[in-house]
Protein backbone atom coordinates (compact mmCIF):
# COMPACT_ATOMS: atom_id res chain seq x y z
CA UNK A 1 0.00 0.00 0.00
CA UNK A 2 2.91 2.42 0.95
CA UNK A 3 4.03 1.98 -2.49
CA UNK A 4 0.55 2.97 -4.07
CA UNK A 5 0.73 5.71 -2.60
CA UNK A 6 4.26 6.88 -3.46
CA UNK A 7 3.17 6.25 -7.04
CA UNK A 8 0.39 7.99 -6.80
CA UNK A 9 2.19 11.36 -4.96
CA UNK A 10 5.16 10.88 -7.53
CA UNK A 11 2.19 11.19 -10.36
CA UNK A 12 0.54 13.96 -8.90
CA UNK A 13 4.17 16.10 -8.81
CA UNK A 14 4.92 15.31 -11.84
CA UNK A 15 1.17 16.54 -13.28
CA UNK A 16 1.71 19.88 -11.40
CA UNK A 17 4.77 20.57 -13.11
CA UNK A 18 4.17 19.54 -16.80
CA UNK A 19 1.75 21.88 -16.32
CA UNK A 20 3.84 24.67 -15.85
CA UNK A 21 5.78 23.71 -18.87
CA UNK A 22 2.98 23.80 -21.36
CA UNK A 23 1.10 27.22 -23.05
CA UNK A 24 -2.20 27.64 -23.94
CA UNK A 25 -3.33 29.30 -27.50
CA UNK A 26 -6.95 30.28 -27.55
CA UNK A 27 -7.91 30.73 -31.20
CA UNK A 28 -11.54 31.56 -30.05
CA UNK A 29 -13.65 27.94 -31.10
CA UNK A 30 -10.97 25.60 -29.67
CA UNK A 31 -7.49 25.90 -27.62
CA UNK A 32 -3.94 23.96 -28.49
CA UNK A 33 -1.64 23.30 -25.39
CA UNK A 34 1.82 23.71 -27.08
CA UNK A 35 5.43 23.36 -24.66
CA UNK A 36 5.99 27.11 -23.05
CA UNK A 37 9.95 26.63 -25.32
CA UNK A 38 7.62 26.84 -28.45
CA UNK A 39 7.90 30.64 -29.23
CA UNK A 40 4.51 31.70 -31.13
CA UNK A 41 4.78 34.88 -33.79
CA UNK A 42 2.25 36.64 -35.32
CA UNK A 43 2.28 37.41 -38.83
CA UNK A 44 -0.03 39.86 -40.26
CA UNK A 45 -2.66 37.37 -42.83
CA UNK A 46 -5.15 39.78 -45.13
CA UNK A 47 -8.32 38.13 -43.97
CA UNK A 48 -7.51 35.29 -41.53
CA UNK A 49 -5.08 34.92 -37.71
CA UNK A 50 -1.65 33.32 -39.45
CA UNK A 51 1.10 32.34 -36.99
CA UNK A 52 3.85 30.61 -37.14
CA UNK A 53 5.65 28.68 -33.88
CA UNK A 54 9.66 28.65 -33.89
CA UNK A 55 10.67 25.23 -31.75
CA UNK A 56 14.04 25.18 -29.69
CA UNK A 57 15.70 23.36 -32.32
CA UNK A 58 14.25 25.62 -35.19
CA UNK A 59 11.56 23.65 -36.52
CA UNK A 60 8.72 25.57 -37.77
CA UNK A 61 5.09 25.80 -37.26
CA UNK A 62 2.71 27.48 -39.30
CA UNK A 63 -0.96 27.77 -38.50
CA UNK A 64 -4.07 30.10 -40.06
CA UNK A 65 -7.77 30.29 -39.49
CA UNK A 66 -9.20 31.61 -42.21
CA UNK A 67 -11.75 31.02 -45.34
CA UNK A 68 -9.18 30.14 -47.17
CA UNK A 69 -6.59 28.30 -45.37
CA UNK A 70 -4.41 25.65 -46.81
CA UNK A 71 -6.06 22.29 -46.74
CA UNK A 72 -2.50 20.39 -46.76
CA UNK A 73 -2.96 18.17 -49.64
CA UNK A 74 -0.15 16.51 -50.98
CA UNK A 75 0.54 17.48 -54.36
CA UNK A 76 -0.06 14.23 -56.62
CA UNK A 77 0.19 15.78 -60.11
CA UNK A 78 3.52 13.96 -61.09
CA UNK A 79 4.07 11.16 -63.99
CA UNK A 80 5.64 8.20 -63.14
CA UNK A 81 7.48 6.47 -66.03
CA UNK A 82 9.68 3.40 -66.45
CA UNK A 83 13.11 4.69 -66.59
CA UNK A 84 13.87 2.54 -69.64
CA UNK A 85 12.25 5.05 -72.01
CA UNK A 86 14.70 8.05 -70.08
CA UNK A 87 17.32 7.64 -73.45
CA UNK A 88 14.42 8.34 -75.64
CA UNK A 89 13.38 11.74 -74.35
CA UNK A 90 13.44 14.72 -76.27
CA UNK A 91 15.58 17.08 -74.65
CA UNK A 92 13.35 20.24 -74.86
CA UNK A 93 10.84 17.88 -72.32
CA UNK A 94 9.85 19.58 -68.51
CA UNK A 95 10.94 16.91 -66.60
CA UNK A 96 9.56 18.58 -63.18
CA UNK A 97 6.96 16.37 -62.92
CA UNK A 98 8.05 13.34 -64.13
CA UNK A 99 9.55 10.13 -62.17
CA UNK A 100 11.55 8.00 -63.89
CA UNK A 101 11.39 4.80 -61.54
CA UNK A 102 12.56 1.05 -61.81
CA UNK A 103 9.46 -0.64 -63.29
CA UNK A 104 8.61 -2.54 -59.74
CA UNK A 105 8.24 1.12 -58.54
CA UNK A 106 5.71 2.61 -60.83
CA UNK A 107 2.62 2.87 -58.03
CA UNK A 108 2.19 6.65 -57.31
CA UNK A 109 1.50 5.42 -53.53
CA UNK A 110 5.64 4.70 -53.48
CA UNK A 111 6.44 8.15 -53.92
CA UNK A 112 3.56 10.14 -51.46
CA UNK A 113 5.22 11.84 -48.66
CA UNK A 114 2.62 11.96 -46.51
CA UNK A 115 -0.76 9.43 -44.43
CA UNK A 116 -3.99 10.86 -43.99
CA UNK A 117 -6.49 10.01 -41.17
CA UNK A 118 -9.35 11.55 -40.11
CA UNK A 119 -11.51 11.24 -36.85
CA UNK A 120 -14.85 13.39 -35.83
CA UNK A 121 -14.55 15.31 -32.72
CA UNK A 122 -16.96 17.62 -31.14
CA UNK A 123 -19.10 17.98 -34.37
CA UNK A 124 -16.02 18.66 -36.54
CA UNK A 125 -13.93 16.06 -39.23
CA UNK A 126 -10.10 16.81 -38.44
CA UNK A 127 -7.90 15.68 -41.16
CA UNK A 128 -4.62 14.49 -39.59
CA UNK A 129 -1.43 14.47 -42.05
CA UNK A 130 1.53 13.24 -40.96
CA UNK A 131 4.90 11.77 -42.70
CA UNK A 132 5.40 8.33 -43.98
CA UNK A 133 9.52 9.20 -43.33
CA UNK A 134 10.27 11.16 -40.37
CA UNK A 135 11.49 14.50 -41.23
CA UNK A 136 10.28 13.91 -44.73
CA UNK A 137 7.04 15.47 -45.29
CA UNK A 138 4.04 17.17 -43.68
CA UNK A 139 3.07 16.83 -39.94
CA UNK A 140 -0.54 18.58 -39.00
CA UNK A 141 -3.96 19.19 -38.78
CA UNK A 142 -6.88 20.77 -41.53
CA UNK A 143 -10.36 21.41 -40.33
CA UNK A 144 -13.01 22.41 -43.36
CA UNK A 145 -15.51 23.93 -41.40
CA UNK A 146 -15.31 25.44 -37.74
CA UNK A 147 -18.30 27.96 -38.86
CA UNK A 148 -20.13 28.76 -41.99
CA UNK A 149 -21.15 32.42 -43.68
CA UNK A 150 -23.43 32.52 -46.23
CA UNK A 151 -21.60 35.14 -48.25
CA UNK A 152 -17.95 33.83 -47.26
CA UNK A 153 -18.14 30.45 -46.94
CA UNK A 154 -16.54 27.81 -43.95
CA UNK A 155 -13.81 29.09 -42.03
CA UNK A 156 -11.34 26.68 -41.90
CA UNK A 157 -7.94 26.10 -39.70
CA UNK A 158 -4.72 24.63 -40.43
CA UNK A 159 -1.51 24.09 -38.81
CA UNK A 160 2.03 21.75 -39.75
CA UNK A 161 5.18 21.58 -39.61
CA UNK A 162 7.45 20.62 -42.40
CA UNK A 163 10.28 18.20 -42.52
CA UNK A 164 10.11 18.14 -38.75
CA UNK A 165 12.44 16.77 -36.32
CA UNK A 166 11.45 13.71 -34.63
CA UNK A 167 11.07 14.93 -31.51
CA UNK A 168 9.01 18.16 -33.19
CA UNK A 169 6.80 15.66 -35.13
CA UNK A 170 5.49 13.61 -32.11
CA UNK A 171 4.88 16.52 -30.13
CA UNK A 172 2.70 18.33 -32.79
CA UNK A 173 0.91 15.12 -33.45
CA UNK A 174 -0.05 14.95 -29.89
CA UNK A 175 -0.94 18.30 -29.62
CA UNK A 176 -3.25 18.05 -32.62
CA UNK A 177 -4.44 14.97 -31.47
CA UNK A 178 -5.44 17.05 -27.56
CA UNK A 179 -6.88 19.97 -29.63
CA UNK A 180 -10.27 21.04 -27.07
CA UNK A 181 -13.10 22.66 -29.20
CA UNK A 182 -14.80 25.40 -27.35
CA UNK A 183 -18.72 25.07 -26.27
């Protein structure tokens, strides 16, 4: 029993000061609890709250609510091509968005950067993105609709990180992942 309740004291310290190492961002319909070392910035966005958040080891953090905030899908309009036709080519050809791949590597799905999940939480989908490679790729979180206007539209919110250290990544996915909507 004595050691119950050492555990349970040692838990109870520790909750009291993670607390103190964590900040709070209100962004009116929900809240993100991000480590007090992650510095937020305002930038000035035309119609929408942009931000970005600078990590200790210089990782970067973007986030915007807005109508028209990005919805963080991976770009997929590449061509991929067996690489034996490469010495055919014509040499005048725009090759950015072209693969040239081993033929056992021809399924678009090889080359995505990023997963997709989504859940339903408090009346809202949340798209979650997050690398297939750590540190290679998109880490964050896209809502469609937090309100709708009739003349605007849906405002929307998005946040990532890109290329994100592995440390960087895991806490942004679990801060996305703790995001508390507002009643």
């Amino acid at each position: 029993m004595k050691k119950y309740t050492s555990y349970i004291f040692l838990v109870f310290i520790y909750a009291i000061f993670s607390c103190n190492n964590n900040q709070k961002i209100n962004f009116k319909y929900f809240t993100l609890t991000f480590p007090r070392e992650w510095k937020k910035q305002e930038s000035k966005g035309v119609d929408s709250n942009t931000g970005v958040i600078v990590t200790p080891q210089n990782d970067t953090i973007f986030y915007d609510l807005g109508y028209y905030s990005n919805s963080l899908t991976e770009k997929t309009d590449f061509k991929i091509y067996s690489n034996k036709y490469i010495d055919n080519l014509d040499s005048n050809l725009d090759l950015s968005k072209i693969i040239f791949a081993d033929p056992s590597r021809l399924d678009k799905d090889y080359y995505i950067k990023q997963n997709v999940s989504y859940e339903s939480k408090a009346g809202h989908l949340l798209k979650y993105i997050f690398p297939r490679k750590t540190g290679v790729g998109i880490t964050g979180l896209y809502i469609d609709s937090l309100t709708h206007d009739e003349t605007i539209g849906n405002l929307k919110f998005s946040i990532y990180g890109n290329n994100l250290k592995l440390s960087n990544q895991q806490i942004l996915q679990d801060v996305i992942h703790n995001i508390i909507f507002e009643k």
